[in-house]
N, C-alpha and C. Protein backbone atom coordinates (compact mmCIF):
# COMPACT_ATOMS: atom_id res chain seq x y z
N UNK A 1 15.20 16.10 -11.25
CA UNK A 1 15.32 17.22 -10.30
C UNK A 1 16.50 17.00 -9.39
N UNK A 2 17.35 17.94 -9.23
CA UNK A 2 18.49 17.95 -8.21
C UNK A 2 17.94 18.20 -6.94
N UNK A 3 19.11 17.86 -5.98
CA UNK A 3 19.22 18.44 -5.08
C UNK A 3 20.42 19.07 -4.51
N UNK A 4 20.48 19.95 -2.94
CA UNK A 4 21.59 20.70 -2.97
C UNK A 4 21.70 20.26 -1.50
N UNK A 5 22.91 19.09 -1.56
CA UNK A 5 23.14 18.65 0.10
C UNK A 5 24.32 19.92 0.32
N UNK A 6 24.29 19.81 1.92
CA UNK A 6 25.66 20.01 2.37
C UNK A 6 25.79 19.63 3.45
N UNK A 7 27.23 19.39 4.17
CA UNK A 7 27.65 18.37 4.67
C UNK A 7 27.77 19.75 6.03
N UNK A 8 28.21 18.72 7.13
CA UNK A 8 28.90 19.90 8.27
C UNK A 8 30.03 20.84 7.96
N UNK A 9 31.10 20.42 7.17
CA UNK A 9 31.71 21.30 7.02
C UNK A 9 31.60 22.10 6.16
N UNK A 10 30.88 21.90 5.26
CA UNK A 10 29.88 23.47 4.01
C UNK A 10 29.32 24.09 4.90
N UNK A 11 28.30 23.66 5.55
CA UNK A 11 27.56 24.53 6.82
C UNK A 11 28.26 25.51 7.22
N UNK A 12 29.70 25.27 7.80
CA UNK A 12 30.52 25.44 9.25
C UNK A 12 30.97 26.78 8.20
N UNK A 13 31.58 26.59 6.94
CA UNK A 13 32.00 27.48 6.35
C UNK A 13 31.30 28.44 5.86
N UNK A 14 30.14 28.04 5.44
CA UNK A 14 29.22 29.10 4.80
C UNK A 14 29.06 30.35 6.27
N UNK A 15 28.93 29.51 7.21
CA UNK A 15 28.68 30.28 8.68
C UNK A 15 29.68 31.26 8.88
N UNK A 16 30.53 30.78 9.29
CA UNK A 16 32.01 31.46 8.69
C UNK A 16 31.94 32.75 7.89
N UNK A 17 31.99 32.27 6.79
CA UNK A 17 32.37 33.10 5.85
C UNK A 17 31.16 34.45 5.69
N UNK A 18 29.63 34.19 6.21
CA UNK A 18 28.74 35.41 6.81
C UNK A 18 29.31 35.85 7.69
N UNK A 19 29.70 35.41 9.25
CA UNK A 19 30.40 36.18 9.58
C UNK A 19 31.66 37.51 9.61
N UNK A 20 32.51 36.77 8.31
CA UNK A 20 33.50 37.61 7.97
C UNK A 20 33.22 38.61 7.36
N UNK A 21 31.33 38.09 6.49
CA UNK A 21 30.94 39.55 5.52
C UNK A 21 30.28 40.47 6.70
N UNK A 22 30.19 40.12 7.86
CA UNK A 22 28.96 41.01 8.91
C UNK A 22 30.07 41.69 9.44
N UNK A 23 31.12 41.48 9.37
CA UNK A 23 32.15 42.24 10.27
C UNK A 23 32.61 43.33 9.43
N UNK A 24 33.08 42.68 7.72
CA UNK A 24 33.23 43.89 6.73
C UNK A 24 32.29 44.99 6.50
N UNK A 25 30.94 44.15 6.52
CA UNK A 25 30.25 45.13 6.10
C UNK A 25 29.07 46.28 7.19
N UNK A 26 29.86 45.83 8.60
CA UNK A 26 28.80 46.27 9.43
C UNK A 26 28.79 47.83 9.51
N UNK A 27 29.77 48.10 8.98
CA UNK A 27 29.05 49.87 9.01
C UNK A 27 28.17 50.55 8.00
N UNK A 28 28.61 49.50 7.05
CA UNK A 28 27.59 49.85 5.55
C UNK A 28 26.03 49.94 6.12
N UNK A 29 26.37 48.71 6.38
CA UNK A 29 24.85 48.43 7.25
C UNK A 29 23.94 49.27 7.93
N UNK A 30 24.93 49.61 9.39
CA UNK A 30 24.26 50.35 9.77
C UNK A 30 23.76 52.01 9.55
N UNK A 31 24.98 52.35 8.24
CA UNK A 31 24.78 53.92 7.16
C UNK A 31 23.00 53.39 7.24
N UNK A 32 23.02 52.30 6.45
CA UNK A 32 21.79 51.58 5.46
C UNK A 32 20.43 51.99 6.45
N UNK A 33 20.79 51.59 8.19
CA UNK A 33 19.96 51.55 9.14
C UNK A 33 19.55 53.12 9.29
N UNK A 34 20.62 53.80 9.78
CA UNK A 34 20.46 55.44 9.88
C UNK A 34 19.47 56.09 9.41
N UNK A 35 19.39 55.67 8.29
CA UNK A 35 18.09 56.38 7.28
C UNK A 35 16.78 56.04 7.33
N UNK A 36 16.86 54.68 7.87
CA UNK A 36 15.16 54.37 8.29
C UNK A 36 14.87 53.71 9.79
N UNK A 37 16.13 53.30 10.39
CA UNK A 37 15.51 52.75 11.90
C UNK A 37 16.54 53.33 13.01
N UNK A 38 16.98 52.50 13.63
CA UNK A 38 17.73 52.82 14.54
C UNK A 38 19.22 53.06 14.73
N UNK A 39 19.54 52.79 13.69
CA UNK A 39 21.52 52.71 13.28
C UNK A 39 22.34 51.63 13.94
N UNK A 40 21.77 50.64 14.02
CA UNK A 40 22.72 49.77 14.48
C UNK A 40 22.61 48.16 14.28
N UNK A 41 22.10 48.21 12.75
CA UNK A 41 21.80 46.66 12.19
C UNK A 41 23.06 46.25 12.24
N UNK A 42 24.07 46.79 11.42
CA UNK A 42 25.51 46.73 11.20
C UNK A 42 26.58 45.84 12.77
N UNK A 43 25.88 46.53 13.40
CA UNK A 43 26.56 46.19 14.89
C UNK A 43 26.32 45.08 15.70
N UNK A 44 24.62 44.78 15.07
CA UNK A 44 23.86 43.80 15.94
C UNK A 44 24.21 42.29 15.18
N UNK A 45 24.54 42.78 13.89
CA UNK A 45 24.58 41.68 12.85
C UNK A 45 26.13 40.99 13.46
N UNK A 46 26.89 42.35 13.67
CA UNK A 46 28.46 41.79 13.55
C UNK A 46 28.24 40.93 14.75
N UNK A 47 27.92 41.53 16.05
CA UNK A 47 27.64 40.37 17.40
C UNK A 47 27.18 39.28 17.18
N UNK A 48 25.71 39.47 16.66
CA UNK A 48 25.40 38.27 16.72
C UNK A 48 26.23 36.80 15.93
N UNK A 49 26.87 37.50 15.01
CA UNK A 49 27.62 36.36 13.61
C UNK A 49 28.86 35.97 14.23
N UNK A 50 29.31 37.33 15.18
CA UNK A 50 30.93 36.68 15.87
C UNK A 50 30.18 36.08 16.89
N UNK A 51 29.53 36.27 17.31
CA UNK A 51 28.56 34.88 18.54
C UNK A 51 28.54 33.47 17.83
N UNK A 52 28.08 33.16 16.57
CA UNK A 52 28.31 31.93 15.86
C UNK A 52 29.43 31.53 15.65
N UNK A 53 30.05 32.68 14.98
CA UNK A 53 31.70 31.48 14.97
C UNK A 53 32.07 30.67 15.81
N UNK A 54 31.90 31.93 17.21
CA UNK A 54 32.49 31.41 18.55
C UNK A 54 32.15 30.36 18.90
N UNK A 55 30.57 29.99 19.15
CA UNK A 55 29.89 28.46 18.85
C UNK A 55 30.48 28.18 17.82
N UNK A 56 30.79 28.03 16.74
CA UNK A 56 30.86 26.95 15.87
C UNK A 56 32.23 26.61 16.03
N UNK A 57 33.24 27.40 16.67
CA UNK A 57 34.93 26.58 16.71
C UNK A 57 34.55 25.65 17.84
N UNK A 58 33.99 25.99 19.03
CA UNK A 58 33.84 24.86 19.71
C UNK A 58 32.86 23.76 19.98
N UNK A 59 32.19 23.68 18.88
CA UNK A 59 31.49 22.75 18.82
C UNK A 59 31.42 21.72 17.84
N UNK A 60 30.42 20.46 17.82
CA UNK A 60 31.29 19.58 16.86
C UNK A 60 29.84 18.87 16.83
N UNK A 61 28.91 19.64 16.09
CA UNK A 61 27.28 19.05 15.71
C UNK A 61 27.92 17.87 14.57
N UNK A 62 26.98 16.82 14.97
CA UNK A 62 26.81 15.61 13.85
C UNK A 62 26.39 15.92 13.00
N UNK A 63 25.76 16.99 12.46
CA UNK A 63 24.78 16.91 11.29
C UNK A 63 24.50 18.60 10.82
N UNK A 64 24.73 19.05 9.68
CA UNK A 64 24.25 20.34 9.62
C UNK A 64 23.07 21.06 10.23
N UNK A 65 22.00 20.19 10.20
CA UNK A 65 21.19 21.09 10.72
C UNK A 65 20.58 20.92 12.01
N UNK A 66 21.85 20.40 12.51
CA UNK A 66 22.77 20.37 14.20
C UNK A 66 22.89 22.00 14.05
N UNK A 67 24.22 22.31 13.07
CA UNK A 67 24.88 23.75 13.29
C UNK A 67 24.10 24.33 13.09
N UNK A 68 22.67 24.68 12.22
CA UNK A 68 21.51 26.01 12.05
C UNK A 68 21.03 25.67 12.79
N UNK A 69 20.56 25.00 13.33
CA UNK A 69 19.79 25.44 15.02
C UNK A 69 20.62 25.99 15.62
N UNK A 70 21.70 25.40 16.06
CA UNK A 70 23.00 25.95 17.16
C UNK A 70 22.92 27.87 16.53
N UNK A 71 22.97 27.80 15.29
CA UNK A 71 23.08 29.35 15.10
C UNK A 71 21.87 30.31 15.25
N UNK A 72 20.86 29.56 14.98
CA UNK A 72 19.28 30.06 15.04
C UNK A 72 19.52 30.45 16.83
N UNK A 73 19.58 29.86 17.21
CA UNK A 73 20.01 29.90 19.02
C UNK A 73 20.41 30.77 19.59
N UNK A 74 22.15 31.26 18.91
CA UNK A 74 22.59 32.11 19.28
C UNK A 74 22.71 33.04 18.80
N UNK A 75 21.45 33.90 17.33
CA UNK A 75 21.21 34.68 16.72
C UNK A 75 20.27 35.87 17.79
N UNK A 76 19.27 34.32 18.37
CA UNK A 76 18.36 34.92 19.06
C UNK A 76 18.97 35.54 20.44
N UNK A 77 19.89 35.01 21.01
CA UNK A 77 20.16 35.42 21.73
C UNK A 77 21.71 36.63 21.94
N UNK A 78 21.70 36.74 20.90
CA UNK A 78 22.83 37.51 21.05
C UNK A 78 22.92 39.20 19.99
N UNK A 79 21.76 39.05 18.99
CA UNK A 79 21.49 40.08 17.99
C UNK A 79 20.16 40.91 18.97
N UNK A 80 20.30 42.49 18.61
CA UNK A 80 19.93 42.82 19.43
C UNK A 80 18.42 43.59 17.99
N UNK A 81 17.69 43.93 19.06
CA UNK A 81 16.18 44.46 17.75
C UNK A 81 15.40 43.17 17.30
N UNK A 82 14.98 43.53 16.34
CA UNK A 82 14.00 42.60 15.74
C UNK A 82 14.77 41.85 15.08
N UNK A 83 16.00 41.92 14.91
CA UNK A 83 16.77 41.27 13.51
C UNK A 83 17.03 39.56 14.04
N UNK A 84 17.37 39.46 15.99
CA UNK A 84 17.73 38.41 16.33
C UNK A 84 16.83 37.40 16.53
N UNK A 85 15.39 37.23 16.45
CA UNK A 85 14.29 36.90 16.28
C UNK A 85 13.70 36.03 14.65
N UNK A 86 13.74 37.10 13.79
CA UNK A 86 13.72 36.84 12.42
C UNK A 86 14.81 36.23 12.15
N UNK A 87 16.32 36.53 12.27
CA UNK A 87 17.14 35.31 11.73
C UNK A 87 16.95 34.26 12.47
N UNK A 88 17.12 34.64 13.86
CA UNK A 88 17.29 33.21 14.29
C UNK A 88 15.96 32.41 14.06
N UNK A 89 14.89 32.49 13.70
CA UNK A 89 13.68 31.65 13.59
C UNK A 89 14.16 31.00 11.92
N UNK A 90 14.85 31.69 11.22
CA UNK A 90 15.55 31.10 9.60
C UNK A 90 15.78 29.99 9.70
N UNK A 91 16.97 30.45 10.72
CA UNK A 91 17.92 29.51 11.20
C UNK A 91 17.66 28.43 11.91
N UNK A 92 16.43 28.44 12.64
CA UNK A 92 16.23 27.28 13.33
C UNK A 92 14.98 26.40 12.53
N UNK A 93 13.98 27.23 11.58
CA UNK A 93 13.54 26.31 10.57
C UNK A 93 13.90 25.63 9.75
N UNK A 94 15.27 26.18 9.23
CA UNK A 94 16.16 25.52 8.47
C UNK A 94 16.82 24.22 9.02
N UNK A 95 17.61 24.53 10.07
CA UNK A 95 18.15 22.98 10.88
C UNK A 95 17.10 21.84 11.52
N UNK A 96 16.06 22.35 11.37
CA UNK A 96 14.75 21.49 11.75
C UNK A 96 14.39 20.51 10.29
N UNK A 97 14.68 21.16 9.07
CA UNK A 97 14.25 20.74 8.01
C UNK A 97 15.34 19.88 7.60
N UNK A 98 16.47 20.24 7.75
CA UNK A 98 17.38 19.41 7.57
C UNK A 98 18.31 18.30 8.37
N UNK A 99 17.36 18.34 9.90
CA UNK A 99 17.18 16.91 10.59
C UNK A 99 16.34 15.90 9.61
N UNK A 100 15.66 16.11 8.76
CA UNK A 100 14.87 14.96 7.90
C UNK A 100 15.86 13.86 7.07
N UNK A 101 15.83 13.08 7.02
CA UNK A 101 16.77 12.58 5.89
C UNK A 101 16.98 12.71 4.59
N UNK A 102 15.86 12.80 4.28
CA UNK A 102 15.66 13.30 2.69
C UNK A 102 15.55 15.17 2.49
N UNK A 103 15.60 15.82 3.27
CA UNK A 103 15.48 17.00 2.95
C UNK A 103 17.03 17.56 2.42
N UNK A 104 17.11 18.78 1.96
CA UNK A 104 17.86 19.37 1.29
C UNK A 104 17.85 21.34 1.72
N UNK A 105 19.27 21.51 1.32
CA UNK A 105 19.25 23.23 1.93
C UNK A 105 18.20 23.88 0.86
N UNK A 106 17.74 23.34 -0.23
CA UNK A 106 17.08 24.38 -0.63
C UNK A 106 15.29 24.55 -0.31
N UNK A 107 15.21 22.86 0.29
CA UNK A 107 13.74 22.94 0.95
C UNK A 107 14.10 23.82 2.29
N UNK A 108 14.91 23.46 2.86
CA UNK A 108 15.23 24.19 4.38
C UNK A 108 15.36 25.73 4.41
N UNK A 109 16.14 26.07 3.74
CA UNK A 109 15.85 27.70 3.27
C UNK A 109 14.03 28.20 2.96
N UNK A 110 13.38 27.13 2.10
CA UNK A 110 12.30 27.49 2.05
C UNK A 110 11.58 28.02 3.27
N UNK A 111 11.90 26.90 4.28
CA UNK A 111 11.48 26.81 5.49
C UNK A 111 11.21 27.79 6.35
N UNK A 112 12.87 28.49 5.97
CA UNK A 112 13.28 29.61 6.97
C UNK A 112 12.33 30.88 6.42
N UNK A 113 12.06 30.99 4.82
CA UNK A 113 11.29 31.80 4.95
C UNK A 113 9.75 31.98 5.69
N UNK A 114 9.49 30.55 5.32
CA UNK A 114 8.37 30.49 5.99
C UNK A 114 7.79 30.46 7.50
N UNK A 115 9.15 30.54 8.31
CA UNK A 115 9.10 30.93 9.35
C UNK A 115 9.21 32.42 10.37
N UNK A 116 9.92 33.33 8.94
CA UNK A 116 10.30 34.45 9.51
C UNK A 116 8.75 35.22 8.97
N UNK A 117 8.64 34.93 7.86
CA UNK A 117 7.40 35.88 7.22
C UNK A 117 6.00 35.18 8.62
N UNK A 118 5.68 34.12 9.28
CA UNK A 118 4.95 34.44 9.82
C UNK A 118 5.15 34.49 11.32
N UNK A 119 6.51 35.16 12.08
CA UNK A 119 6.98 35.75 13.03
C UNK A 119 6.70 37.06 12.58
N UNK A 120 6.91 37.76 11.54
CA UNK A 120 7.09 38.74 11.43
C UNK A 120 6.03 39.35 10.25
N UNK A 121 5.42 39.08 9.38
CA UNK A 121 4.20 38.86 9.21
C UNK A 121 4.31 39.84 7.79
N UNK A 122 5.06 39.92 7.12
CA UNK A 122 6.23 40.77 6.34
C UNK A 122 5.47 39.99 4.66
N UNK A 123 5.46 40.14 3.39
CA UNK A 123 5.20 40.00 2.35
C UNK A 123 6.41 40.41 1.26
N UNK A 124 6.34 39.93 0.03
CA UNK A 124 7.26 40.91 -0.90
C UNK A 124 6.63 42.24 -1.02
N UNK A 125 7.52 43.06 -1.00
CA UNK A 125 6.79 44.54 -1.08
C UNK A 125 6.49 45.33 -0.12
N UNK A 126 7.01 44.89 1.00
CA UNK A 126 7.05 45.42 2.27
C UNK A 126 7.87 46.33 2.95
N UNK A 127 9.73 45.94 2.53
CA UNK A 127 10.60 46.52 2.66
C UNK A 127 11.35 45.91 3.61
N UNK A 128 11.52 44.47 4.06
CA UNK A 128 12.07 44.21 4.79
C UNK A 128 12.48 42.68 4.06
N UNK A 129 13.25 41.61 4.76
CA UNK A 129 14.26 40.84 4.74
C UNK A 129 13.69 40.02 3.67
N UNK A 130 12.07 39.94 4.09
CA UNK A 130 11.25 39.09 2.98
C UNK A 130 11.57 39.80 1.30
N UNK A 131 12.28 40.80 1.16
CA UNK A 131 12.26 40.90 0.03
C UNK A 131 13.55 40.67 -0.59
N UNK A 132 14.65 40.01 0.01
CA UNK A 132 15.62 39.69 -0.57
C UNK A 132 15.64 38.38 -0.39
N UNK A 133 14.70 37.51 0.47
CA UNK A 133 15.00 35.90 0.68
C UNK A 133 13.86 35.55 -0.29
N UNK A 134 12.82 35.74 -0.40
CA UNK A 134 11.66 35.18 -1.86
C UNK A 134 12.68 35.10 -2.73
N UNK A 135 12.80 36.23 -3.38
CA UNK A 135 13.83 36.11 -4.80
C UNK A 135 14.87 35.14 -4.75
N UNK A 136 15.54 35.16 -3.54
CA UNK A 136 16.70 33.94 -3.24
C UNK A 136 16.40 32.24 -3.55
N UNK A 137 15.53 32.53 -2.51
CA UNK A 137 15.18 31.20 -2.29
C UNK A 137 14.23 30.31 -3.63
N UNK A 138 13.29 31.59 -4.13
CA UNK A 138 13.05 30.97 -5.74
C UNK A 138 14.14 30.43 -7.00
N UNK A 139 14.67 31.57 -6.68
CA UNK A 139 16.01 31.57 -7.67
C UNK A 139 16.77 29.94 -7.43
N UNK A 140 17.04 29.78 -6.12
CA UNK A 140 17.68 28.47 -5.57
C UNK A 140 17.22 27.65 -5.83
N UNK A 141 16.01 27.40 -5.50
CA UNK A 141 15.14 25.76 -6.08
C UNK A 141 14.72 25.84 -7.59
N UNK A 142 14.75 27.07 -8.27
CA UNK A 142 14.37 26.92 -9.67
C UNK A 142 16.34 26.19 -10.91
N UNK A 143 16.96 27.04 -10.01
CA UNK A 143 18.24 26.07 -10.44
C UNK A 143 18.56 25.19 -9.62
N UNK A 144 18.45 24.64 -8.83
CA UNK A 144 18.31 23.27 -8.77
C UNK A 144 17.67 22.22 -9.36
N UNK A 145 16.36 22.53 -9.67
CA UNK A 145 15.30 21.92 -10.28
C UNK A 145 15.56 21.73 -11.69
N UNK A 146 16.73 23.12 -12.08
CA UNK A 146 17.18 22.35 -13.37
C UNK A 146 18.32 22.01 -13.72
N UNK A 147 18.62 21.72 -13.05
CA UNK A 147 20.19 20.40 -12.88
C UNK A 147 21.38 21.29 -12.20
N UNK A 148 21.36 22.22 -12.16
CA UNK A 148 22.40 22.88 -11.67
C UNK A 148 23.42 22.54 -10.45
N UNK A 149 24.49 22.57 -10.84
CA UNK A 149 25.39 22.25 -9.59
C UNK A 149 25.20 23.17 -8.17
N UNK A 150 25.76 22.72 -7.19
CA UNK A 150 25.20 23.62 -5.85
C UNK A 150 26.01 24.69 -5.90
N UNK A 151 26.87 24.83 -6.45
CA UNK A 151 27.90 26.46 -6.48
C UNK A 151 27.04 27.74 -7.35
N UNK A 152 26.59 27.17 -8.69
CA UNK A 152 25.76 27.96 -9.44
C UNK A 152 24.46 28.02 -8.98
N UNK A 153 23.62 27.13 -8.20
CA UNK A 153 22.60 27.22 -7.69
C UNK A 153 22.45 28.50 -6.94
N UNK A 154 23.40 28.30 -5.78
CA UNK A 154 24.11 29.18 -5.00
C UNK A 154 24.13 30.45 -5.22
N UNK A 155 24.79 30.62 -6.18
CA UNK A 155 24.65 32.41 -7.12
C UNK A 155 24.15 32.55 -7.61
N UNK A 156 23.06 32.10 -8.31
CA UNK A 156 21.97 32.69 -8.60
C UNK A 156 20.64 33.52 -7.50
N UNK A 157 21.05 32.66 -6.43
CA UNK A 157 20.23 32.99 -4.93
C UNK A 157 20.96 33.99 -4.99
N UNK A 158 21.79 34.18 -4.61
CA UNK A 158 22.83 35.53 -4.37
C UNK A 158 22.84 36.37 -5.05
N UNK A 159 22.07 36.42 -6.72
CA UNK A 159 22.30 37.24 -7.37
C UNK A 159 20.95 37.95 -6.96
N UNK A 160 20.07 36.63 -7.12
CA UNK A 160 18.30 37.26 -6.76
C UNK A 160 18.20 38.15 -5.98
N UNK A 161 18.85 37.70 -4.51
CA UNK A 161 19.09 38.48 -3.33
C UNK A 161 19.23 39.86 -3.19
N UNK A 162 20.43 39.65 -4.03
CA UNK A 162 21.18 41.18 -4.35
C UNK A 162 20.08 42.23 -4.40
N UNK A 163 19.48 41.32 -5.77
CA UNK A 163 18.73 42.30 -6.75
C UNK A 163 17.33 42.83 -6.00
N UNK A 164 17.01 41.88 -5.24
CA UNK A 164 15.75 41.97 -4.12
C UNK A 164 16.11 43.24 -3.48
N UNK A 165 17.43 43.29 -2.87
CA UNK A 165 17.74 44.42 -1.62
C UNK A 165 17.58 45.76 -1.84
N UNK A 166 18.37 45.65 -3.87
CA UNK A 166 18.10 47.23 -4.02
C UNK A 166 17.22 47.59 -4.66
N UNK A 167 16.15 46.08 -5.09
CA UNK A 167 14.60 46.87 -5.66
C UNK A 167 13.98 47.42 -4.40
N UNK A 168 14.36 47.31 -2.85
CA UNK A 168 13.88 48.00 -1.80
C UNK A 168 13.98 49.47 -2.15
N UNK A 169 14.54 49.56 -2.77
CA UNK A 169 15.03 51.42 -2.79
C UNK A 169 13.86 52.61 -2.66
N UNK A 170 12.99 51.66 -3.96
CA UNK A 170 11.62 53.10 -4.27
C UNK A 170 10.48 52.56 -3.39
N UNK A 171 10.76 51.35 -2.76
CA UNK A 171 9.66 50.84 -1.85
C UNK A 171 8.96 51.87 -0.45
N UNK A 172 7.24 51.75 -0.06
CA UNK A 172 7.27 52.42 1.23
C UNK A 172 7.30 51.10 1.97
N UNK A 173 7.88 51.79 3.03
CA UNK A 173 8.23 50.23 3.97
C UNK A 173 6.57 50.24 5.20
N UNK A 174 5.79 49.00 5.33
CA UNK A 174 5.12 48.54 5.69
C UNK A 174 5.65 47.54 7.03
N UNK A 175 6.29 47.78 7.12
CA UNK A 175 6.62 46.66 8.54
C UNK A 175 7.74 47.29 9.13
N UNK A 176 7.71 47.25 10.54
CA UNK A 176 9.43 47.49 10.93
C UNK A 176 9.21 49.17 11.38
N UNK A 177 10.20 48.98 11.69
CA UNK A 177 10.79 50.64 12.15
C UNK A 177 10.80 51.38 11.40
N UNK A 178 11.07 51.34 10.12
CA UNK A 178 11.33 51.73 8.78
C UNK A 178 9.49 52.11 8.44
N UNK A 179 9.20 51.44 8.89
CA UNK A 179 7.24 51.84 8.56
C UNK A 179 6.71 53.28 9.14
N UNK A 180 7.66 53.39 10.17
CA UNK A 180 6.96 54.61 11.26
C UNK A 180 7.47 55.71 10.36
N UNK A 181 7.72 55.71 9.15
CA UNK A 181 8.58 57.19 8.36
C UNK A 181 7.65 57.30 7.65
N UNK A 182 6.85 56.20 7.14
CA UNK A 182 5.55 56.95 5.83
C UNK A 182 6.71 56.93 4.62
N UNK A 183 6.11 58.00 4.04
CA UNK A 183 6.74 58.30 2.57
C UNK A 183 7.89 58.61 2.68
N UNK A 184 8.78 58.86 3.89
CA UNK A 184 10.11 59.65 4.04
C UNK A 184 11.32 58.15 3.88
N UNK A 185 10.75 56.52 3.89
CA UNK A 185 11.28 55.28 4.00
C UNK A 185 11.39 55.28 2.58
N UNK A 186 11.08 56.02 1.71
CA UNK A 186 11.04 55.67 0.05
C UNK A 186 12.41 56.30 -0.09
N UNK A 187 13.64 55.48 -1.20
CA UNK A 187 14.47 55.98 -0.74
C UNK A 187 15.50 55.73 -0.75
N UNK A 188 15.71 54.58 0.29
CA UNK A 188 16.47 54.35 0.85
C UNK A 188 16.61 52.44 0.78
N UNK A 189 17.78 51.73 0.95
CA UNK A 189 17.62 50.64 1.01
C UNK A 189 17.73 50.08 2.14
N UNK A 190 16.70 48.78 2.40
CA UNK A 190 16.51 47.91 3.50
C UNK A 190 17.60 47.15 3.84
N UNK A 191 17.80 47.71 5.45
CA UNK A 191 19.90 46.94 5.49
C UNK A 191 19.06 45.53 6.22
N UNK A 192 17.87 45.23 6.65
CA UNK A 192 17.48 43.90 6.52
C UNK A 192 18.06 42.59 5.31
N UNK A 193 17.54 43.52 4.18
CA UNK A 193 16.97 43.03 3.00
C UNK A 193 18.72 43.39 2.66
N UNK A 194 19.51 43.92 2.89
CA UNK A 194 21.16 44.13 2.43
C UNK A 194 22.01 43.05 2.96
N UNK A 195 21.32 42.89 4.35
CA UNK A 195 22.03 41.63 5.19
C UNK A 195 21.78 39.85 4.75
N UNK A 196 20.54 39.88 4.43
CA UNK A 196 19.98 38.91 3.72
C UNK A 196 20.68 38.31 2.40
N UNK A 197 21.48 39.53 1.43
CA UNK A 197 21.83 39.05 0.34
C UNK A 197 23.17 38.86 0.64
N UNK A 198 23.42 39.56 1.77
CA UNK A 198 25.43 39.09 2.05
C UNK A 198 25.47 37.82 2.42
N UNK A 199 24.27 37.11 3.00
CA UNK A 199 24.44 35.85 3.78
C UNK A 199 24.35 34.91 2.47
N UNK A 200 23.13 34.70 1.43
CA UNK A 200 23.39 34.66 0.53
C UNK A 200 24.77 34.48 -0.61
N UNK A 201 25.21 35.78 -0.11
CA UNK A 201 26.21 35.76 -1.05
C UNK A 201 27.77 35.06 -0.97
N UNK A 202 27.82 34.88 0.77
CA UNK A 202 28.17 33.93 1.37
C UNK A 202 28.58 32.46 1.81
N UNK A 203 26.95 32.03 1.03
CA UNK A 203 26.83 30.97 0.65
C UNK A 203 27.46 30.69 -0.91
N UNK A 204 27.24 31.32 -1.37
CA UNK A 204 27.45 31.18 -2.97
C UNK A 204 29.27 31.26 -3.24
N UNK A 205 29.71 32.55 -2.56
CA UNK A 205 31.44 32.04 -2.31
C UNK A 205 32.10 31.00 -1.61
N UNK A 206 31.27 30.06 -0.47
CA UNK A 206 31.38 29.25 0.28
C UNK A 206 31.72 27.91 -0.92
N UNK A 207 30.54 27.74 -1.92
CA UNK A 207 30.03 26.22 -2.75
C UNK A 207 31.26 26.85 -4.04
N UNK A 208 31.29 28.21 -3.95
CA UNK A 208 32.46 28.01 -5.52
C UNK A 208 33.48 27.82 -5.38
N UNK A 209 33.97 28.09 -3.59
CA UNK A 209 35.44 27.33 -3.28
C UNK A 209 35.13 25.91 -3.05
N UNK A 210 34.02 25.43 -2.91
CA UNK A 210 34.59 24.03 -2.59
C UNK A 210 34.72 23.35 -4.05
N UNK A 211 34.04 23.81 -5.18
CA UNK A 211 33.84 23.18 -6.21
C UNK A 211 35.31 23.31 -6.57
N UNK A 212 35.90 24.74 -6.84
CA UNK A 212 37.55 24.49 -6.95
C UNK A 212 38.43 23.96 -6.18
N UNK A 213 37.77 23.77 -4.93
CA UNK A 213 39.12 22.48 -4.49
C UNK A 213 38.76 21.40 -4.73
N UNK A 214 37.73 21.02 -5.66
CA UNK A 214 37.38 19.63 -5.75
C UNK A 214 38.13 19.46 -7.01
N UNK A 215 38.42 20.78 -7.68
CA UNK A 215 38.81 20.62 -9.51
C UNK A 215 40.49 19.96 -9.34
């Protein structure tokens, strides 16, 4: 069985490089929001992620999951709605898991789900973030588990992800803002569950550049 370390500066970049997708993609997002909550995932996402960079240029954590707390931190405090709550609790289960010595990002991701689903109390099939991080995070430890390098591990989460966000489409949404529509939330896709697979996907462009500068 593998595992999938990463060091501070994979962290620092993967962080990074979500940010750069929350800034591209924050109007998509919030189109995504318009249709079932409040219109402004897109906006809350971009703050809160340019809030991390900003921590992360000036800071200089010993240990990765130094930097996911540091971001879990300033998710919570700087994303506005329910969204800064649920990530940042990811984020800070994750850097908790990976203070262990022996732990690994793909137990720590586990983590994070298991921290947001019972903040937020969310299932697959619900219509929210939980349905693009299950698929991820299975996808991740099932290639790991079978030898896979951490770049391909990586995209396969990212692909799961993906695929999680837009099986939201014909879903009725059960949790969230998106719940108060009834049958009118069928439809439409969860920019939770959209944001979830960019971070994801993030990660997965993060591990395939490092693998080519390693080539």
């Amino acid at each position: 069985m593998g595992t999938l370390d990463v060091d501070v500066a994979t962290a620092r970049a993967w962080l990074q490089a979500a940010a750069t997708s929350m800034d591209d993609h924050a109007d998509h997002l919030s189109a995504l929001d318009a249709a079932i909550g409040d219109g402004d995932h897109g906006t809350n996402m971009r703050r809160g992620f340019s809030a991390v960079a900003d921590k992360l240029a000036a800071a200089e954590p010993a240990t990765a999951g130094e930097l996911l707390t540091l971001t879990g931190r300033t998710l919570i405090s700087t994303v506005g709605g329910a969204s800064g709550p649920l990530y940042g609790s990811i984020f800070r289960a994750a850097g908790k898991r990976l203070a262990e010595p022996t732990a690994d990002l793909a137990e720590a991701l586990r983590d994070g789900l298991e921290a947001v689903q019972k903040l937020g109390g969310a299932q697959p099939g619900d219509k929210t973030i939980v349905d693009a991080y299950t698929p991820a995070v299975d996808a991740l430890a099932a290639a790991v588990a079978d030898g896979a390098d951490p770049a391909g591990a990586a995209r396969a989460a990212a692909t799961a992800a993906d695929e999680g966000a837009q099986a939201t489409i014909p879903l009725l949404a059960r949790k969230g803002r998106a719940s108060y529509l009834g049958e009118r939330s069928i439809g439409h896709q969860d920019p939770g569950a959209t944001s979830t697979a960019l971070i994801f996907a993030a990660l997965a462009d993060t591990l395939e550049a490092a693998r080519q500068g390693e080539g």
